[in-house]
Protein backbone atom coordinates (compact mmCIF):
# COMPACT_ATOMS: atom_id res chain seq x y z
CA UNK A 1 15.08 -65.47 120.16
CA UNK A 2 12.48 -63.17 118.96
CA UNK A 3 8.37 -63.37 119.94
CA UNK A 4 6.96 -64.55 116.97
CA UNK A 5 9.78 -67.61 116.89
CA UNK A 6 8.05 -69.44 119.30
CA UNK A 7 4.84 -69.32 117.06
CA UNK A 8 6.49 -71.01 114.67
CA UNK A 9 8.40 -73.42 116.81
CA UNK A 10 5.80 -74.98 118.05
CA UNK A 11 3.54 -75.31 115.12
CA UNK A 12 6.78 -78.04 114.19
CA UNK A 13 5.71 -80.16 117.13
CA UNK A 14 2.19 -81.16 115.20
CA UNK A 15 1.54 -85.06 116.24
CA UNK A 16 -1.79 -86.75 115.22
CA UNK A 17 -4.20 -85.39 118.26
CA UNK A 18 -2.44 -82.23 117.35
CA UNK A 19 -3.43 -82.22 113.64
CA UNK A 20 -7.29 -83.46 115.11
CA UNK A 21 -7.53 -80.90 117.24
CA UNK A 22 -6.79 -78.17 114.27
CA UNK A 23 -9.36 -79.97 112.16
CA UNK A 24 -12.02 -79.99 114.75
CA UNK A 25 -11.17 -76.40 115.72
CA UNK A 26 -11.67 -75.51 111.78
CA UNK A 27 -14.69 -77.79 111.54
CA UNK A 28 -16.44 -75.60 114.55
CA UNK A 29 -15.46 -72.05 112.45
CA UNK A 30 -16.74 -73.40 108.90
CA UNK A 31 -19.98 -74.62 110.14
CA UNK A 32 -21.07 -71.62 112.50
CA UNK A 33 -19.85 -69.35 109.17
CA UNK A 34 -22.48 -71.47 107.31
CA UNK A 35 -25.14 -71.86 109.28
CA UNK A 36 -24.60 -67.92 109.95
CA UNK A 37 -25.23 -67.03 106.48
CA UNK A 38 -25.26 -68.88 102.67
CA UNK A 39 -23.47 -72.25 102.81
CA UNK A 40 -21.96 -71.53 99.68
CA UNK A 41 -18.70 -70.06 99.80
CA UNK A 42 -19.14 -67.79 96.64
CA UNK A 43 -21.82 -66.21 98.10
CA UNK A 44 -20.45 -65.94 101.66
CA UNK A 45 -16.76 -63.77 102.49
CA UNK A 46 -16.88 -65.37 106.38
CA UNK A 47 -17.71 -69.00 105.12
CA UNK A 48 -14.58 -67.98 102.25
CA UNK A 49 -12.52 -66.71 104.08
CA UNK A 50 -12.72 -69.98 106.82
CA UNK A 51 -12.25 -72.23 103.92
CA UNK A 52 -9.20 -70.50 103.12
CA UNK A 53 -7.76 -70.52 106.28
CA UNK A 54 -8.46 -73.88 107.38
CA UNK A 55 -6.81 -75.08 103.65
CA UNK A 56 -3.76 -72.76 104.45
CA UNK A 57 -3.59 -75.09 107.84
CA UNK A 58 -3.82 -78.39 105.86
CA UNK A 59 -6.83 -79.21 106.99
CA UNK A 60 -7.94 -81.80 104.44
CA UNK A 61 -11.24 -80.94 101.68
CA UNK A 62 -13.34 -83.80 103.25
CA UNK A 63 -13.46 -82.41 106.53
CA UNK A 64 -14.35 -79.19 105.11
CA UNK A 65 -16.99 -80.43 102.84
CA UNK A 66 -18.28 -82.66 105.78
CA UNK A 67 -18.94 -79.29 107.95
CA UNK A 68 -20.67 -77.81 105.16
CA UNK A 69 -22.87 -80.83 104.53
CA UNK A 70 -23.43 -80.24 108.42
CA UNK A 71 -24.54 -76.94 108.13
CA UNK A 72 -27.13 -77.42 105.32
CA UNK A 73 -28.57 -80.14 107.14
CA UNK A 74 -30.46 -77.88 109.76
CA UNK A 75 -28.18 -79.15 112.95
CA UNK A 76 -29.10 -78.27 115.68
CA UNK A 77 -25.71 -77.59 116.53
CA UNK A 78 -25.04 -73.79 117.58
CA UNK A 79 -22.12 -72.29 119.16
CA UNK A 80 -21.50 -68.91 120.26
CA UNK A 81 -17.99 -67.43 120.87
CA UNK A 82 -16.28 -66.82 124.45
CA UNK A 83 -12.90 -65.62 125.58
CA UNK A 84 -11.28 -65.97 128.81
CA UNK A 85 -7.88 -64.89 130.31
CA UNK A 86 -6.00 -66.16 133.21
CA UNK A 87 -2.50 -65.70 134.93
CA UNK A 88 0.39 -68.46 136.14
CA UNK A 89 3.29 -67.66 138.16
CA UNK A 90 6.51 -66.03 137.27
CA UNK A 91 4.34 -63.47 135.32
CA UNK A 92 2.87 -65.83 133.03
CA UNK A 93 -0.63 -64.98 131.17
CA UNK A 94 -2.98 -66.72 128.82
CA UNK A 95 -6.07 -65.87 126.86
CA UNK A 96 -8.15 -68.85 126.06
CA UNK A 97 -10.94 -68.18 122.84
CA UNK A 98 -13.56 -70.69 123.05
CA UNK A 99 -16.56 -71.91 120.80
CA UNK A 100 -19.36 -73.64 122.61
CA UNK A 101 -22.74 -74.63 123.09
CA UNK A 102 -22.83 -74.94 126.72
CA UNK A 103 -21.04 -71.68 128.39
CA UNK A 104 -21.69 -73.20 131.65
CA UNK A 105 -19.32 -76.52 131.07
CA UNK A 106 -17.11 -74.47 129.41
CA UNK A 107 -16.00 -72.57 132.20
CA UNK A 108 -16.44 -75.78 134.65
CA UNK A 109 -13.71 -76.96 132.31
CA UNK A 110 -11.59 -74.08 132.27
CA UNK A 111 -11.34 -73.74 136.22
CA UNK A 112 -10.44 -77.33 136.54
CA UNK A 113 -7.92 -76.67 134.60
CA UNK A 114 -6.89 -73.92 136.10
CA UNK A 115 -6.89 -75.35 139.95
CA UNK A 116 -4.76 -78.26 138.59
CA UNK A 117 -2.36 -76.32 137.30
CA UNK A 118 -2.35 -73.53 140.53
CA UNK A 119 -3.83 -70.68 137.87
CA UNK A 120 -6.14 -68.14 138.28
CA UNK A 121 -8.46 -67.12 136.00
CA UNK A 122 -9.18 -63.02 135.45
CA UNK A 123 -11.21 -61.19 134.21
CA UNK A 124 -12.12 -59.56 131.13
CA UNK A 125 -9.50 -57.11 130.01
CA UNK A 126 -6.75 -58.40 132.56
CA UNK A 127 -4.44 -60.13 130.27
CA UNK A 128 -5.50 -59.23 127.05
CA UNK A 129 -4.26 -55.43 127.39
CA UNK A 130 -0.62 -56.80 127.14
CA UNK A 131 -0.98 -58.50 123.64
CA UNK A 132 -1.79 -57.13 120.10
CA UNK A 133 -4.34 -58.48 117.39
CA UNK A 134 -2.09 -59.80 114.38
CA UNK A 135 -2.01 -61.43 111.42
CA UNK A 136 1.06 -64.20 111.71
CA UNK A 137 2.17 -66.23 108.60
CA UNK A 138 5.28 -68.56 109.10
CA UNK A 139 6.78 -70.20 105.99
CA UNK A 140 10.28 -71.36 105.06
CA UNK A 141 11.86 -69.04 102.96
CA UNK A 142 14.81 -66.20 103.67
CA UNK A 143 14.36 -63.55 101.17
CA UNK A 144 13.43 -60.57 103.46
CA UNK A 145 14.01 -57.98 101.14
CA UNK A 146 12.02 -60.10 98.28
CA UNK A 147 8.62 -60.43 100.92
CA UNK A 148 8.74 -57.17 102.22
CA UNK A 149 8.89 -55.49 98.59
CA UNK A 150 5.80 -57.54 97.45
CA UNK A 151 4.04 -56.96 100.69
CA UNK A 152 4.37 -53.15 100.54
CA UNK A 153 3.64 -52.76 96.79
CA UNK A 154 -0.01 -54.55 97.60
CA UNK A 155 -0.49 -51.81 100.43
CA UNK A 156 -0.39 -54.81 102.74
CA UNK A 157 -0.09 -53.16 106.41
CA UNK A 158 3.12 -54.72 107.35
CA UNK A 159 4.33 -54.88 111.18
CA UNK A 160 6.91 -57.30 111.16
CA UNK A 161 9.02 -59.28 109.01
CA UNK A 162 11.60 -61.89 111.17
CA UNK A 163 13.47 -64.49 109.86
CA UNK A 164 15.79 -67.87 111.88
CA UNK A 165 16.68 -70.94 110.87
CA UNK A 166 15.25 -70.74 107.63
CA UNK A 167 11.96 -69.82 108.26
CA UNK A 168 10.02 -66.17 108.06
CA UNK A 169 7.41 -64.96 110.29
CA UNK A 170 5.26 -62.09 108.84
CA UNK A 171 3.08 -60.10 111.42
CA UNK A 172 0.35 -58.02 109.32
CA UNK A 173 -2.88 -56.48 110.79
CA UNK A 174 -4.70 -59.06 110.68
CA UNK A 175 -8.40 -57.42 108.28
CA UNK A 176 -5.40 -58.40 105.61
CA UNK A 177 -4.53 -61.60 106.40
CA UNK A 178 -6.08 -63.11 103.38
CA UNK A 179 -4.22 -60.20 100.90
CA UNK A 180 -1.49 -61.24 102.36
CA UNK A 181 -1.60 -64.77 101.58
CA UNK A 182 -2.08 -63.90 97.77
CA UNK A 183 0.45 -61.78 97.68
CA UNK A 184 2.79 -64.66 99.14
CA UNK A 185 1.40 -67.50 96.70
CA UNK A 186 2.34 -64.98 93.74
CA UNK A 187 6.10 -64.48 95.12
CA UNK A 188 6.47 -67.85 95.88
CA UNK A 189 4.44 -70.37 93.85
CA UNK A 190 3.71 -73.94 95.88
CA UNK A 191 4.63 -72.26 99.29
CA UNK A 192 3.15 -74.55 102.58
CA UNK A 193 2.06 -72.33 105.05
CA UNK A 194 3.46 -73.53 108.50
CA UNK A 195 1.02 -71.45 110.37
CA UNK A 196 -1.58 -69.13 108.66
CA UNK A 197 -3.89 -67.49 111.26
CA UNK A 198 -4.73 -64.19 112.93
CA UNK A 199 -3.68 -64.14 116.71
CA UNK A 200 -3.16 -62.64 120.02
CA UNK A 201 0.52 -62.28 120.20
CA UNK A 202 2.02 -60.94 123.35
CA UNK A 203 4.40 -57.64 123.69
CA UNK A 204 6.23 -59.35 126.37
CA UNK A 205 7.41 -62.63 126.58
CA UNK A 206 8.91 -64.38 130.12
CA UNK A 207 11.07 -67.68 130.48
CA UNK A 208 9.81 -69.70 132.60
CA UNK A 209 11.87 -72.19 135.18
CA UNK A 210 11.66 -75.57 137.18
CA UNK A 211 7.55 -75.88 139.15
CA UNK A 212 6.74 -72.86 137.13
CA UNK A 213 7.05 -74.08 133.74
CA UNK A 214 6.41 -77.17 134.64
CA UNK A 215 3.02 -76.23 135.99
CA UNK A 216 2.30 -74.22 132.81
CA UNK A 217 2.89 -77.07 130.80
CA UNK A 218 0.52 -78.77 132.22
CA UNK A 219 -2.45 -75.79 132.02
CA UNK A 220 -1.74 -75.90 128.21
CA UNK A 221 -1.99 -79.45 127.80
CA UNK A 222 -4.92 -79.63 130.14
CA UNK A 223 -6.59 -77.05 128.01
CA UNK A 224 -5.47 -78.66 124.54
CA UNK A 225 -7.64 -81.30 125.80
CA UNK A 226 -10.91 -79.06 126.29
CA UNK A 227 -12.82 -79.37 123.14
CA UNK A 228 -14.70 -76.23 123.70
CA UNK A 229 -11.13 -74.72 123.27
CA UNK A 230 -10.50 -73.28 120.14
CA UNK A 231 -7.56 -71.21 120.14
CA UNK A 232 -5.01 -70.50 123.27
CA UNK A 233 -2.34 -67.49 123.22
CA UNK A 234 0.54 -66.99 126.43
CA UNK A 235 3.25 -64.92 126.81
CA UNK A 236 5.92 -68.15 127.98
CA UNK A 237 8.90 -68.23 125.55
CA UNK A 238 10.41 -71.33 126.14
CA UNK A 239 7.17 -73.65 126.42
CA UNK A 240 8.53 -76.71 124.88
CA UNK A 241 11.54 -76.82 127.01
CA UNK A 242 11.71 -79.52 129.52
CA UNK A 243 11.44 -78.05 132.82
């Protein structure tokens, strides 16, 4: 089972907190776009380019709308980006990328989390060194020839085309993530994007087994619940098995 299968395997597993959480997480990026420049998208590539994603992720138009109405209201809402890595056992790592407006309750968070789950966080640099910056798109379709002609012909910077069970998983560098999207909606007209994002994606993966995964498991979880959290990467292969 390749890396970037896992990516895709688990954006299957999308229940109704799940589908919450992505629309808060999207909510957070479109309104610190806006209030960070024009709250019209025609006039703003970062507020554009948010919209785009956050569409690509199915997050419906009237949450979108409702964190641009937010925006040119004056909140006093204001979040600043953090990130934060940590380690688990059995050579497990995780980088946790945070919006917040309180740094200090994020990280009270974030070590709770941590000591329930017998983690450690590190410091900056310690985990991250170990993954790369990509682009990942994950569709059904099979045609790897097909995608990777249409990719290269648009000068998209293609690292990795990998296809099971039906469904493709394109790594690009991720400054073309949107090009790549395009390119993808003109090969394959009505395509659903099963996930559309730019990531941290790790150039090792481990399987974890028994406490360890099970302990894992549970630092995900607990972190899926931190609202501050907007985005979590690992390196744990088989994190939906049942330990």
């Amino acid at each position: 089972m390749g890396r970037h299968f896992e990516v895709r395997a688990a954006s299957m597993q999308k229940t109704a907190n799940a589908k919450a959480k992505v629309y808060s997480r999207y909510s957070k990026e479109i309104l610190v776009a806006a209030k960070n420049g024009d709250p019209d998208p025609d006039m703003n590539q970062a507020l554009k380019k948010a919209i785009e994603r956050a569409k690509a992720n199915n997050v419906p138009n009237d949450v979108i709308k409702r964190a641009i109405d937010k925006a040119k209201s004056n909140t006093s809402e204001n979040y600043s980006s953090a990130r934060y890595e940590g380690f688990g056992n059995g050579g497990s790592t995780i980088i946790i990328d945070c919006l917040t407006d309180n740094p200090n309750r994020t990280i009270a968070y974030l070590r709770a989390c941590f000591n329930k789950s017998h983690a450690k966080l590190g410091v900056s640099g310690s985990v991250s060194f170990g993954y790369e910056h990509l682009g990942v798109i994950v569709i059904q379709y099979d045609d790897e020839d097909a995608m990777m002609e249409a990719l290269l012909d648009a000068d998209i910077d293609l690292h990795d085309i990998e296809v099971e069970e039906g469904y493709m998983t394109i790594t690009v560098d991720p400054t073309q993530l949107d090009d790549a999207k395009k390119v993808i909606e003109k090969l394959i007209p009505d395509v659903k994007f099963e996930v559309f994002e730019d990531k941290m994606v790790a150039n090792d993966m481990v399987n974890l087994q028994g406490e360890d995964l099970e302990l894992f498991q549970r630092l995900v979880k607990l972190l899926d619940d931190v609202d501050d959290v907007q985005h979590v990467y690992h390196n744990v292969e088989n994190i939906n098995e049942a330990a």
